[in-house]
Each structure stands twice: as structure tokens, then as C-alpha cells.
C-alpha atoms as a PDB file:
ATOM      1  CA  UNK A   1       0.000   0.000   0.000  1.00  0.00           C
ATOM      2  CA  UNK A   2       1.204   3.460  -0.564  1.00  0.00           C
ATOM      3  CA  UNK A   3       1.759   6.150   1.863  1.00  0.00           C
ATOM      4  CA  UNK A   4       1.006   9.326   1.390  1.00  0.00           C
ATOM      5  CA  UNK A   5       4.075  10.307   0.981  1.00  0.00           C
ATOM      6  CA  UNK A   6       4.506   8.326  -2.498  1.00  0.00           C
ATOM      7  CA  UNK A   7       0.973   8.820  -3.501  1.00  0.00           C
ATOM      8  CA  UNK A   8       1.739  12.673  -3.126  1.00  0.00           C
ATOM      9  CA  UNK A   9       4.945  12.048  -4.958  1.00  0.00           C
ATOM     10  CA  UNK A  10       3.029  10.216  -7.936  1.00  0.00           C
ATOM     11  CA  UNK A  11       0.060  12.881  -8.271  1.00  0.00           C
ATOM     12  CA  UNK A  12       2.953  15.600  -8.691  1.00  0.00           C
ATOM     13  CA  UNK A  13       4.912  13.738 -10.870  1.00  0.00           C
ATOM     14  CA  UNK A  14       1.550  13.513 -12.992  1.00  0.00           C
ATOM     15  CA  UNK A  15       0.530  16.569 -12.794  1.00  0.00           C
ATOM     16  CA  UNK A  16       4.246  18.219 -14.152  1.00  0.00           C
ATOM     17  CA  UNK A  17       3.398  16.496 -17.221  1.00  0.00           C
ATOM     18  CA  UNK A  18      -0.510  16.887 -17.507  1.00  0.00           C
ATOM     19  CA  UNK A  19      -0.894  20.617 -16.628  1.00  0.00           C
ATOM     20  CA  UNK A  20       1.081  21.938 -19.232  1.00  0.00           C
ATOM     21  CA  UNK A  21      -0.247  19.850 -21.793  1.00  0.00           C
ATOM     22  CA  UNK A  22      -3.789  20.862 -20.678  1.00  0.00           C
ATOM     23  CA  UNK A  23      -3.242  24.527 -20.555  1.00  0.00           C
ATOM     24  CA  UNK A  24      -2.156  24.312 -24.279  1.00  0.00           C
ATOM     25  CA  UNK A  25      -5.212  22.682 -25.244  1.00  0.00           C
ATOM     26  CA  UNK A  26      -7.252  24.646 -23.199  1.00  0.00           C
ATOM     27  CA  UNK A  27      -5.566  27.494 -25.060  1.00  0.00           C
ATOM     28  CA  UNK A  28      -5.580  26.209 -28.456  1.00  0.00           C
ATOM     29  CA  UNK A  29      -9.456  25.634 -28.113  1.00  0.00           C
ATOM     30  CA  UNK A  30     -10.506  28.811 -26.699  1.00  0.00           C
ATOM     31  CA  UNK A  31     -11.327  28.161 -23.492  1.00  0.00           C
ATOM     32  CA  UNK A  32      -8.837  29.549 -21.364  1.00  0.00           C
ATOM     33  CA  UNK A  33     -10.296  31.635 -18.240  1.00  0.00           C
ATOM     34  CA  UNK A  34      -8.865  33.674 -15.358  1.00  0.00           C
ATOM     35  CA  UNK A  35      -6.309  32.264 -14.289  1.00  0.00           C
ATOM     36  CA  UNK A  36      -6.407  33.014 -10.130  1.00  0.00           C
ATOM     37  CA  UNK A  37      -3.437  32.060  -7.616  1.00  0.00           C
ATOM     38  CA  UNK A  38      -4.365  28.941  -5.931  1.00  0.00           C
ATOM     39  CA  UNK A  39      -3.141  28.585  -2.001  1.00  0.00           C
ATOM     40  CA  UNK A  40      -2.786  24.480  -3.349  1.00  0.00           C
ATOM     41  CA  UNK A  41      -1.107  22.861  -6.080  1.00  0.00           C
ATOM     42  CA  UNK A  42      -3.498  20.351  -8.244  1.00  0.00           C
ATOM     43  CA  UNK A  43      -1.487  17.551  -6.690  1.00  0.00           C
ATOM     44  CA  UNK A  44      -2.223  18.456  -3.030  1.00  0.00           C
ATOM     45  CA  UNK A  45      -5.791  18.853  -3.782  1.00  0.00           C
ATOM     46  CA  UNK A  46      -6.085  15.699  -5.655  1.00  0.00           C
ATOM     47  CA  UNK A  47      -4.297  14.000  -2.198  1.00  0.00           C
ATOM     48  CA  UNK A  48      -6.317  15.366  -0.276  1.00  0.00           C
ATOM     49  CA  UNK A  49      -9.353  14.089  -1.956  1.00  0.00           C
END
């Protein structure tokens, strides 16, 4: 079983690669909003859900 330690470690690792590629497409289609500060990183958020 994972800790949460390596599951945090995963979800980042993920997310380096999938937020950049979904900002482009987000871009490329037209659908790119506001973009706010966020006190949390998409990884910590997805870990803590």
C-alpha cells in the first residue's frame, strides 16, 4: 500500500506532465479563463481528496 508520501509524490509527478499539456489545449481551443493564484497545487488537492 502506498503512503502518502509516495501517492503525493506520484500525483505531482503527474501533474508536471498533464498541466502543461492541458493549458495548451485549453488554449488552443478557446477556453482559457482567469487564471487566479491557488493557495494548493493540483497535486495536493487531488491527495487530499
Amino acid at each position: 500500500m502506498f503512503s502518502l508520501e509516495e501517492l503525493f509524490c506520484s500525483l505531482d509527478d503527474f501533474c508536471q506532465t498533464f498541466e502543461p499539456v492541458w493549458q495548451h489545449q485549453l488554449l488552443s481551443h478557446g477556453l482559457q479563463r482567469r487564471h487566479r493564484e491557488r493557495q494548493l497545487c493540483l497535486s495536493e488537492v487531488m491527495t487530499i481528496l
